[in-house]
N, C-alpha and C. Protein backbone atom coordinates (compact mmCIF):
# COMPACT_ATOMS: atom_id res chain seq x y z
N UNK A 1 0.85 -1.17 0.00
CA UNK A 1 0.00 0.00 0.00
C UNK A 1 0.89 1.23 0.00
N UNK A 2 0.96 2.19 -0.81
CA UNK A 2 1.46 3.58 -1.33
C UNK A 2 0.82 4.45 -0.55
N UNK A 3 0.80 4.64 0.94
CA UNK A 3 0.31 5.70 1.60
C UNK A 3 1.95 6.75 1.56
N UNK A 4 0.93 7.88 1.59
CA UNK A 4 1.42 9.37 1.61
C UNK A 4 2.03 9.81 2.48
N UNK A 5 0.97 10.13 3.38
CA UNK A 5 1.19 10.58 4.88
C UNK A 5 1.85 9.45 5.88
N UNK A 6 2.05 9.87 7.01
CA UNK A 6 1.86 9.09 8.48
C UNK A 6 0.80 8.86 8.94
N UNK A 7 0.41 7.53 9.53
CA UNK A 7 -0.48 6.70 9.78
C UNK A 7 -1.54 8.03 10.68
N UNK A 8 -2.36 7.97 10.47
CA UNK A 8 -3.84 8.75 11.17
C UNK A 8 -4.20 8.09 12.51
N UNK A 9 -4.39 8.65 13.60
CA UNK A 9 -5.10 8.35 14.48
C UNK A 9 -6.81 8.50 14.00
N UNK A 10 -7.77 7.70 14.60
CA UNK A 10 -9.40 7.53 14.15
C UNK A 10 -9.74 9.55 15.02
N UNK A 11 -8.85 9.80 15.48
CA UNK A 11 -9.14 11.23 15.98
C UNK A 11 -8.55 12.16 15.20
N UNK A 12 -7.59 12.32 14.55
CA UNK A 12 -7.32 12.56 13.19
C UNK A 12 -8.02 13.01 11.98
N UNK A 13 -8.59 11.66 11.59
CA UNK A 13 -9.33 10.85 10.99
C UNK A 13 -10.96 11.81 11.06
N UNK A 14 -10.87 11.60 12.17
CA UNK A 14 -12.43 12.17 12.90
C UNK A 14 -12.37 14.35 12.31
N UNK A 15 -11.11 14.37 12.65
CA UNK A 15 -11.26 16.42 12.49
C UNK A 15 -11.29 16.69 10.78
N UNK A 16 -10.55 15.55 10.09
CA UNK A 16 -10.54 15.78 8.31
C UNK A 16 -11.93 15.81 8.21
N UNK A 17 -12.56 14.66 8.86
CA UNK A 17 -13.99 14.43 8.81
C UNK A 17 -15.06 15.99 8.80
N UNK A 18 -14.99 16.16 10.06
CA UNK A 18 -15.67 17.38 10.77
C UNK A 18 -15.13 18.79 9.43
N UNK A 19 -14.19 18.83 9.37
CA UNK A 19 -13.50 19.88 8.16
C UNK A 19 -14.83 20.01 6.90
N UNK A 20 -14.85 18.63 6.64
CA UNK A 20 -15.44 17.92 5.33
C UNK A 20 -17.00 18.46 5.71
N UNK A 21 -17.57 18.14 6.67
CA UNK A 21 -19.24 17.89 7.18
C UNK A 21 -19.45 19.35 6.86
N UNK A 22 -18.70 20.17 7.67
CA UNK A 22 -18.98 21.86 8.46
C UNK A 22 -19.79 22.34 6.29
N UNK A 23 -18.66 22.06 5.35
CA UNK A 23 -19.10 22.31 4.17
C UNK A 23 -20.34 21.90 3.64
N UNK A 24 -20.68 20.61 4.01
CA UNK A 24 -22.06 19.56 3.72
C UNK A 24 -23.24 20.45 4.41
N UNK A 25 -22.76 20.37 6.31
CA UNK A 25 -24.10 20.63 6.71
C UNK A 25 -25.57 21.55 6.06
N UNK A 26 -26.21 21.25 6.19
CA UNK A 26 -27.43 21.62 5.49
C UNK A 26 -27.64 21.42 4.22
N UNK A 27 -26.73 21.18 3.03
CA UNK A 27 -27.14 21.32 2.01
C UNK A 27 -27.73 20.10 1.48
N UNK A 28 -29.10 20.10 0.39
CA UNK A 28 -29.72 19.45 -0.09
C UNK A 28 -28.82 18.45 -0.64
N UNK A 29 -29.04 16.94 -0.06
CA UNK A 29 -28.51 15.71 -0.96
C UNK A 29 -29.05 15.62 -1.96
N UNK A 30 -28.22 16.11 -3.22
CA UNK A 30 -28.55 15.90 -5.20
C UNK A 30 -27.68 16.10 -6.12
N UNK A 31 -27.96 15.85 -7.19
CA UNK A 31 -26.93 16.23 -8.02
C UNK A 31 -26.20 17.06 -7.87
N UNK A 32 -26.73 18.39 -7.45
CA UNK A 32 -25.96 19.82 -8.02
C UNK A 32 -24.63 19.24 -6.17
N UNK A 33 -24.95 18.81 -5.50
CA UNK A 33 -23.78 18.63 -4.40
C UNK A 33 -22.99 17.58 -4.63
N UNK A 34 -23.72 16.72 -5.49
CA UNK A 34 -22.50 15.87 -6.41
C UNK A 34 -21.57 16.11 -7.09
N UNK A 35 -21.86 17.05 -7.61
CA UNK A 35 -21.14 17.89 -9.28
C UNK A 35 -20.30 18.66 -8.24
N UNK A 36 -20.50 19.41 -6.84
CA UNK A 36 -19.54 20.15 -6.42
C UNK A 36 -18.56 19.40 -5.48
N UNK A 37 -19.18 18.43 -5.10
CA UNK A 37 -18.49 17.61 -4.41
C UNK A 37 -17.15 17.04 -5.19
N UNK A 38 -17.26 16.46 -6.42
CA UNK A 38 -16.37 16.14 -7.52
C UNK A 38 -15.75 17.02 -7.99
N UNK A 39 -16.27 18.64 -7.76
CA UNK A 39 -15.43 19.38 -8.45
C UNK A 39 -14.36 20.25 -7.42
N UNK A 40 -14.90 20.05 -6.46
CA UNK A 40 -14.19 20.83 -5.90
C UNK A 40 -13.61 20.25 -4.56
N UNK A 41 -13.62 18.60 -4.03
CA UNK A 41 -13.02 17.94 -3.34
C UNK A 41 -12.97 16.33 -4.07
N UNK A 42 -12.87 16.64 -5.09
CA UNK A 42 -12.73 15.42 -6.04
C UNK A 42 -11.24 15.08 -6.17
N UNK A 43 -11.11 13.80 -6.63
CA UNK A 43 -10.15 12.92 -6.95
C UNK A 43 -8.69 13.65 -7.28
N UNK A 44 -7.83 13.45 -6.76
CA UNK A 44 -6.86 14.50 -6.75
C UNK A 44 -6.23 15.53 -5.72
N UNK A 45 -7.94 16.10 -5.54
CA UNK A 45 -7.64 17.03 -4.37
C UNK A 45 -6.97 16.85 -3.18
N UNK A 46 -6.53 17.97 -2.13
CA UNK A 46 -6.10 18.03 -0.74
C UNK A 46 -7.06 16.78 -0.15
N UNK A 47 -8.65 17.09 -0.21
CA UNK A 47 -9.54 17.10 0.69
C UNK A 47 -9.89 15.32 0.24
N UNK A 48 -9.88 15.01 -0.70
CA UNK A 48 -9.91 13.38 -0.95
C UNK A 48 -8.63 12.76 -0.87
N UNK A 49 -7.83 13.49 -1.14
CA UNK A 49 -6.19 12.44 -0.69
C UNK A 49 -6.29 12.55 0.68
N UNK A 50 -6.10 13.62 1.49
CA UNK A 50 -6.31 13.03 3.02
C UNK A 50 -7.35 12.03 3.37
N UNK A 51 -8.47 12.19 3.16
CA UNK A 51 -9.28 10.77 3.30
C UNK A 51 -9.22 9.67 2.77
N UNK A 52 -8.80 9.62 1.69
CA UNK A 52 -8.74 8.49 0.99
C UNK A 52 -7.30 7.42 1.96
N UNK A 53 -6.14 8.43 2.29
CA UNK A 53 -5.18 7.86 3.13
C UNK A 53 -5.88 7.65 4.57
N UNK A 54 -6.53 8.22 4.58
CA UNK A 54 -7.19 7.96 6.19
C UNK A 54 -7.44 6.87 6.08
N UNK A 55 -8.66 6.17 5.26
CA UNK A 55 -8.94 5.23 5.00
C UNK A 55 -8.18 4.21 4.60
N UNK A 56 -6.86 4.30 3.71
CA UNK A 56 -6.49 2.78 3.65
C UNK A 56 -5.52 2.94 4.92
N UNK A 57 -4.61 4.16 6.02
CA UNK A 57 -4.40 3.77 7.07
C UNK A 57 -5.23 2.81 8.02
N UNK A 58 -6.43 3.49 8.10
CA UNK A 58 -7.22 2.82 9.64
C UNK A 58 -7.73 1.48 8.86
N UNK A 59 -7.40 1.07 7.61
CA UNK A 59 -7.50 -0.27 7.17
C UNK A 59 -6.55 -0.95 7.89
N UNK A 60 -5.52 -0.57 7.38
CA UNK A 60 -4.30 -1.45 7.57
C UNK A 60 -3.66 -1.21 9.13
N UNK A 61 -4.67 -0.39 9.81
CA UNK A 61 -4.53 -0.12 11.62
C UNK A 61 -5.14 -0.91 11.81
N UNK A 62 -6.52 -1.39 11.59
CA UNK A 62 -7.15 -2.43 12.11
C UNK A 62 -8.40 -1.45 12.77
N UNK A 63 -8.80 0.05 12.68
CA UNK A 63 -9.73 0.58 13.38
C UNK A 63 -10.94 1.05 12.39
N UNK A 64 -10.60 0.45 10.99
CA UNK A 64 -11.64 0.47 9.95
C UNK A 64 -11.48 -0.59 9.41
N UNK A 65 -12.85 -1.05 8.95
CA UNK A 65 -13.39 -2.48 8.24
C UNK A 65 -13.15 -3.40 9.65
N UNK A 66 -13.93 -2.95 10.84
CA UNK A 66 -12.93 -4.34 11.93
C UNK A 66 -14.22 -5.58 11.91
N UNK A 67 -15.14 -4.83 10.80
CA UNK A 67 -16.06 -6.28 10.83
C UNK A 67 -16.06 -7.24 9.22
N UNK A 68 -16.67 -8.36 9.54
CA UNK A 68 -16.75 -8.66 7.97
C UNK A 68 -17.63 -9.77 7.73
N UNK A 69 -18.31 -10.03 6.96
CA UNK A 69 -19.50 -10.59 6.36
C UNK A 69 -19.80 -10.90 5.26
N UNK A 70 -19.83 -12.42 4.78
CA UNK A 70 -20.66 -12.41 3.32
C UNK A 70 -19.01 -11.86 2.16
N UNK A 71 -18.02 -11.38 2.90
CA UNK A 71 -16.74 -11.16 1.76
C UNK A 71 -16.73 -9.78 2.01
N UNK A 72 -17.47 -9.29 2.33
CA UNK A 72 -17.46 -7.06 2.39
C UNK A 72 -17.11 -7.28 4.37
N UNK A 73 -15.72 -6.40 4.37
CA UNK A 73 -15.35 -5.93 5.62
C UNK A 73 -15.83 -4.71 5.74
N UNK A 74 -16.64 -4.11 6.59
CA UNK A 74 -17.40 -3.23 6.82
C UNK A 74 -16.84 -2.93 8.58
N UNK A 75 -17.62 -1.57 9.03
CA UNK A 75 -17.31 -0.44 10.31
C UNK A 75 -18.00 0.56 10.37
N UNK A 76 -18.74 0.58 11.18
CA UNK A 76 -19.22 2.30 11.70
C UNK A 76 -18.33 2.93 12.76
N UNK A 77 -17.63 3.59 11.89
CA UNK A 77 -16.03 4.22 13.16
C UNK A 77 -16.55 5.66 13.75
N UNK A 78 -17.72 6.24 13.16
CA UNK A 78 -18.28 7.17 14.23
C UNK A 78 -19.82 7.70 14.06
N UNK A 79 -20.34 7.35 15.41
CA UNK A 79 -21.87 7.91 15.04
C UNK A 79 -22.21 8.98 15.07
N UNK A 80 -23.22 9.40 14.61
CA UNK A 80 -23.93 10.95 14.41
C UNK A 80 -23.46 11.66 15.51
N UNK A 81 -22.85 12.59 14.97
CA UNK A 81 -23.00 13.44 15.95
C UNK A 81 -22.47 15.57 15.69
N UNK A 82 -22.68 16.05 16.82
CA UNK A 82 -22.10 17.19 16.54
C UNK A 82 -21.66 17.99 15.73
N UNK A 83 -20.12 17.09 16.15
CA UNK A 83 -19.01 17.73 15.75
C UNK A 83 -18.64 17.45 13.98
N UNK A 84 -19.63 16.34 13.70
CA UNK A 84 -20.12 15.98 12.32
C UNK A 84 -20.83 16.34 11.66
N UNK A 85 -21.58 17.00 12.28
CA UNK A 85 -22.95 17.86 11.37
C UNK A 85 -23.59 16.84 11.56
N UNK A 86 -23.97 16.02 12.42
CA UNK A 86 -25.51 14.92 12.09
C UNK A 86 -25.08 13.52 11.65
N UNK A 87 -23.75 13.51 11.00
CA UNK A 87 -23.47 12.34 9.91
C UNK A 87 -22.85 11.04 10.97
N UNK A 88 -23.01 10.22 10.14
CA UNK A 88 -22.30 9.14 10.97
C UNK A 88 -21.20 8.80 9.83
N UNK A 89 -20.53 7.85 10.07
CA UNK A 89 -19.21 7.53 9.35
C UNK A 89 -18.88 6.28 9.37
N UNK A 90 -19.17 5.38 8.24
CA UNK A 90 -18.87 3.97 7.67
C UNK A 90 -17.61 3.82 6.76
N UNK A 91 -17.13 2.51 6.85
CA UNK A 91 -16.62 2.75 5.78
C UNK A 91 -16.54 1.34 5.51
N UNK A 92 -16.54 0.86 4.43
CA UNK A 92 -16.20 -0.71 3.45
C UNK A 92 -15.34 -0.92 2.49
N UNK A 93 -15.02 -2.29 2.46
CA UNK A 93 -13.97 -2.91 2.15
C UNK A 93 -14.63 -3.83 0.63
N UNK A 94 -14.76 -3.67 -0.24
CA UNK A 94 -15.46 -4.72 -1.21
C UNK A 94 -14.61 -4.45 -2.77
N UNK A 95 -14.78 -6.39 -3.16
CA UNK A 95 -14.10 -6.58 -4.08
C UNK A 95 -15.08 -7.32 -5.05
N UNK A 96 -15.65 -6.51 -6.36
CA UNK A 96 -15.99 -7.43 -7.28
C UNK A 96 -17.11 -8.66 -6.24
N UNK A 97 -17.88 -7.09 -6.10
CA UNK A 97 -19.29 -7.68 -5.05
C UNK A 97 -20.41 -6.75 -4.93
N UNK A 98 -21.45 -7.24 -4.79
CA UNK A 98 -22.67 -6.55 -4.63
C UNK A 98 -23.41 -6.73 -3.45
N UNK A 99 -23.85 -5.73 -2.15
CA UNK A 99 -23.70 -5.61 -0.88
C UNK A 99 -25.81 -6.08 -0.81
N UNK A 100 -25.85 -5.79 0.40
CA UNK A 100 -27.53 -6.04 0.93
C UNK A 100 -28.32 -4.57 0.46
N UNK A 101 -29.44 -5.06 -0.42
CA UNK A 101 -30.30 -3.85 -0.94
C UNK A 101 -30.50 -2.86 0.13
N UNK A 102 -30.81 -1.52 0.06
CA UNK A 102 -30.88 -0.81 1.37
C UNK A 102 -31.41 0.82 0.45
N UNK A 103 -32.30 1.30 1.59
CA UNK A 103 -32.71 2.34 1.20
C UNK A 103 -31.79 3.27 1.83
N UNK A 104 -32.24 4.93 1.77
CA UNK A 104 -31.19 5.52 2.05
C UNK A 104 -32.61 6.66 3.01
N UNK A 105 -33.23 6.90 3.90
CA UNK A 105 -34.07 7.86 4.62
C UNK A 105 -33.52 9.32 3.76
N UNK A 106 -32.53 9.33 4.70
CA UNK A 106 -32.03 10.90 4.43
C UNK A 106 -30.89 11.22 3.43
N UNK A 107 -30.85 10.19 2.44
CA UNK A 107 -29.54 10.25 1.47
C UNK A 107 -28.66 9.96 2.22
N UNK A 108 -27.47 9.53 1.33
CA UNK A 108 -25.64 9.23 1.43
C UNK A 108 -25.05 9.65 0.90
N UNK A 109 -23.72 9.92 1.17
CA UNK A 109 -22.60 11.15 0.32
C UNK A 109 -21.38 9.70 0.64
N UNK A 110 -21.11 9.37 -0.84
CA UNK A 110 -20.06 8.04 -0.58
C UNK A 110 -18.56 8.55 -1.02
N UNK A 111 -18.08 8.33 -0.48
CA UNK A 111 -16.37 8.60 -1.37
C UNK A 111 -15.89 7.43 -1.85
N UNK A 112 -15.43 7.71 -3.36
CA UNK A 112 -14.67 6.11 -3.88
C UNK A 112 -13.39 6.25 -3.57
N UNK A 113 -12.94 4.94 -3.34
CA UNK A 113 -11.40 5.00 -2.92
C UNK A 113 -11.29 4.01 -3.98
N UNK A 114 -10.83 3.72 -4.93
CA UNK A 114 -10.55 2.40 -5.67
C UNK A 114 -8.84 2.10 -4.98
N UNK A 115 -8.91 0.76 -5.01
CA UNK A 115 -7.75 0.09 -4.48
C UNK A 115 -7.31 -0.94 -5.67
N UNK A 116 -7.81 -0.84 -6.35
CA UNK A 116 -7.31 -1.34 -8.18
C UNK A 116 -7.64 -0.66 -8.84
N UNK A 117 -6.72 -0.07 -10.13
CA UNK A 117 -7.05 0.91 -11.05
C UNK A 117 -8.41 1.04 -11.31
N UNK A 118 -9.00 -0.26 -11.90
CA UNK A 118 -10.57 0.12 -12.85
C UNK A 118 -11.39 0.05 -11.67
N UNK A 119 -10.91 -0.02 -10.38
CA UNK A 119 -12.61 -0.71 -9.36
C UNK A 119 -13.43 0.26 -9.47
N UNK A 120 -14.90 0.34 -9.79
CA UNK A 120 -16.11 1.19 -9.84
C UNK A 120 -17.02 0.76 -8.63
N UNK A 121 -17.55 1.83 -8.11
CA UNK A 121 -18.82 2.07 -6.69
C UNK A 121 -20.27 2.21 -7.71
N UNK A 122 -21.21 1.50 -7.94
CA UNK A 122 -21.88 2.03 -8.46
C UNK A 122 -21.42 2.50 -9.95
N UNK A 123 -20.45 2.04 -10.44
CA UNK A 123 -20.48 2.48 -11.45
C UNK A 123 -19.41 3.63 -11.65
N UNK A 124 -18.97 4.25 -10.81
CA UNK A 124 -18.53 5.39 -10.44
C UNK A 124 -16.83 4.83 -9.95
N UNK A 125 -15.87 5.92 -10.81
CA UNK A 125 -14.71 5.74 -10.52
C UNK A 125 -14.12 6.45 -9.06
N UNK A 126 -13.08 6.54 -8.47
CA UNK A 126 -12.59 7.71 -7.61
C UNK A 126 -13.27 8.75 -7.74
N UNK A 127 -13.80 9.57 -6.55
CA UNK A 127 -14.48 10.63 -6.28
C UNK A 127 -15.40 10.52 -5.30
N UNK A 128 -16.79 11.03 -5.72
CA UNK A 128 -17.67 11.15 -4.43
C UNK A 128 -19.23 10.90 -5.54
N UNK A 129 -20.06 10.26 -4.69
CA UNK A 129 -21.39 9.67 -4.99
C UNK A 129 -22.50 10.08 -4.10
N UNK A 130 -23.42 10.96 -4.28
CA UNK A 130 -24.40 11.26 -3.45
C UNK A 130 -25.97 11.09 -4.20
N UNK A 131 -26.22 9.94 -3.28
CA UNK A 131 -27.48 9.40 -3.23
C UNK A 131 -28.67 10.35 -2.50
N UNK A 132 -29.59 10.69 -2.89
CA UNK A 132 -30.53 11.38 -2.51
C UNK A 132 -31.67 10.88 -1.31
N UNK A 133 -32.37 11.62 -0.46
CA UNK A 133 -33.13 10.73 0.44
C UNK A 133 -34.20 10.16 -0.37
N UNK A 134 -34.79 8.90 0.00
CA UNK A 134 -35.36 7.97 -0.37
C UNK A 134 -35.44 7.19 -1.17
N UNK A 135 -33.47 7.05 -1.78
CA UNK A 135 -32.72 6.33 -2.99
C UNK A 135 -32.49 5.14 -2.31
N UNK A 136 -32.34 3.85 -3.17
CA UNK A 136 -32.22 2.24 -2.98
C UNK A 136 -30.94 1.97 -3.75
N UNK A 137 -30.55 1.04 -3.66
CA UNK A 137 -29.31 0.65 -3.89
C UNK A 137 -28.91 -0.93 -3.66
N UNK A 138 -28.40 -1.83 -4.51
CA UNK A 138 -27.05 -2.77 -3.73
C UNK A 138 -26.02 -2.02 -4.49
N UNK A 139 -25.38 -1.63 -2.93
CA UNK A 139 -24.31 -0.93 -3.44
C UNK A 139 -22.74 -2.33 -4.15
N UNK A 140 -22.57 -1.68 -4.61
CA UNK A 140 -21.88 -2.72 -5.74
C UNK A 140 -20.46 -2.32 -6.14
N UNK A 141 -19.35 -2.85 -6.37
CA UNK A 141 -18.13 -2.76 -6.87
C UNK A 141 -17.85 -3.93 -7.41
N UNK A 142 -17.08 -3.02 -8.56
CA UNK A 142 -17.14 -3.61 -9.91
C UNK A 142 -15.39 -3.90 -10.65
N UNK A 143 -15.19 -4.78 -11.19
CA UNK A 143 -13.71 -4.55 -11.85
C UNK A 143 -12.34 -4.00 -10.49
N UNK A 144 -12.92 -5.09 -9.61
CA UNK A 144 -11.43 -4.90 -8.37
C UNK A 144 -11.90 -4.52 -6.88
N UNK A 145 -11.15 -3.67 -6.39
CA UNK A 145 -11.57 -3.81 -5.16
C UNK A 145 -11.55 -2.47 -4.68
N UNK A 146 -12.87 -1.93 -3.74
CA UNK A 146 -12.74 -0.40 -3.26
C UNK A 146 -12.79 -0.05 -1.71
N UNK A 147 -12.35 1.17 -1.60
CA UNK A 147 -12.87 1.44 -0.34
C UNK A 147 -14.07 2.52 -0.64
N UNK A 148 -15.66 2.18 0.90
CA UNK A 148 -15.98 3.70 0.75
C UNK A 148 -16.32 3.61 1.65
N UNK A 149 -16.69 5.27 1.62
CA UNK A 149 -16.82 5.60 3.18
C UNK A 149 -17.87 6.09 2.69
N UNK A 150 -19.48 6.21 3.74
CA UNK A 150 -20.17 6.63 3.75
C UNK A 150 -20.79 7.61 4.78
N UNK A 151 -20.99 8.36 4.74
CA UNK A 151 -21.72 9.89 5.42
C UNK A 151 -23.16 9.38 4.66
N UNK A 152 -23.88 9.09 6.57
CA UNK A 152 -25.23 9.03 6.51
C UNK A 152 -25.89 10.36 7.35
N UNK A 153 -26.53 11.15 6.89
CA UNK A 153 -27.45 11.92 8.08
C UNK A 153 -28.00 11.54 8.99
N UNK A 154 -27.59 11.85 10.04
CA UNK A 154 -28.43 10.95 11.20
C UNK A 154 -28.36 9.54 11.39
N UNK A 155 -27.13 8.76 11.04
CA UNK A 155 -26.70 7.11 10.78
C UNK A 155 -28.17 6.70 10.12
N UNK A 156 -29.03 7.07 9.17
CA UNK A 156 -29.87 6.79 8.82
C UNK A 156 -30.11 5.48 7.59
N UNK A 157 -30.00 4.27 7.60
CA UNK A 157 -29.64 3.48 6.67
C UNK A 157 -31.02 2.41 7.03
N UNK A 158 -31.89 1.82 6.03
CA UNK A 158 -32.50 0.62 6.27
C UNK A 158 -32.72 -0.73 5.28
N UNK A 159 -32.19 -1.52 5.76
CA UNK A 159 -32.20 -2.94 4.75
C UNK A 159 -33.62 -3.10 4.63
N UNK A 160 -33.49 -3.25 3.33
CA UNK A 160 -34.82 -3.97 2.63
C UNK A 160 -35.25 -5.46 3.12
N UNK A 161 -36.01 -5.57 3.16
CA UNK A 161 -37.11 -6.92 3.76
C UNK A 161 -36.44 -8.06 2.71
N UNK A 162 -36.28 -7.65 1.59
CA UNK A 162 -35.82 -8.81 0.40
C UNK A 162 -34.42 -8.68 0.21
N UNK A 163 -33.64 -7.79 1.01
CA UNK A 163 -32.06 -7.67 0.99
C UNK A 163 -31.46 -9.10 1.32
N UNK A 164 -30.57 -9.68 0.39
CA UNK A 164 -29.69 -10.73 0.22
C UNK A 164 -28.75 -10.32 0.84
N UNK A 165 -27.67 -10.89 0.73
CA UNK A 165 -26.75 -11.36 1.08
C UNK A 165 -25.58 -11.10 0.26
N UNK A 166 -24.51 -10.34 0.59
CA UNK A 166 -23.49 -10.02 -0.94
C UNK A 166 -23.30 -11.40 -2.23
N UNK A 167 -23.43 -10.64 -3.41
CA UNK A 167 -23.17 -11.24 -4.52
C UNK A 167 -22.03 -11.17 -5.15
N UNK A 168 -21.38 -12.41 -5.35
CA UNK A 168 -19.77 -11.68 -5.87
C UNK A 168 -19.98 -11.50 -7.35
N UNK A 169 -19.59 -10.41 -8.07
CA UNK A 169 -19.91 -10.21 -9.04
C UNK A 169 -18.71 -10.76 -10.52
């Protein structure tokens, strides 16, 4: 693994976070915060290379992905709160797999981390993915293996009644 920085403490980890939210709070989950999200803390940037290293650090710390299921290592490393604007903070581990159907209440704002050149989230290369409230999903990676982290409002997430079980794709 080609990390940048020095390894992140999850408190660290936690203030890039809070940095990131303070910009989010309030604004409508949709396209037009997609398009700015990509454009202006997209792939490349300050604000996704520090997270994106956050993330494969507290991988390879052992204080993200410390669960795993079905082939997807998954973590909720911080709940709603405050100093987050509302959001809670997931993050997953999936390779050339398709996760448990799930609605979204209040929308999701996902960051792609690909950890193999072509891996796709949805379809979606490196950057950021924001799902709108009352959007469905198996969230899915495609062609390798990714990280993402998800920002829920209010840890707001609910599995569907007919949600399976990951599919390796």
């Amino acid at each position: 693994m080609n990390l940048k920085e020095p390894a992140l403490s999850p408190e660290e980890f936690r203030t890039h976070l809070a940095g990131l939210t303070a910009e989010l709070a309030g604004r409508p989950l949709d396209a037009t915060l997609d398009a700015w999200l990509n454009q202006a803390h997209g792939a490349g940037s300050d604000t996704y290379e520090r997270l994106a290293d956050g993330c494969k650090h507290g991988v390879a710390a052992g204080w993200l992905c410390d669960r795993e299921g079905g082939g997807i290592r998954y973590g909720r490393i911080f709940k709603p709160a405050d100093d987050l604007h509302g959001f809670s903070v997931d993050v997953v581990d999936m390779a050339d797999i398709a996760g448990p159907h799930h609605v979204h209440p209040n929308g999701e704002i996902d960051l792609v981390v690909p950890l193999t050149p072509d891996a796709r989230f949805d379809g979606r290369p490196a950057g950021w993915l924001v799902c709108p409230p009352g959007s469905a999903h198996r969230p899915t990676v495609s062609h390798g293996r990714a990280l993402v982290l998800y920002l829920l409002p209010q840890g707001r997430i609910e599995f569907s009644p007919q949600a399976r079980g990951p599919v390796h794709e």
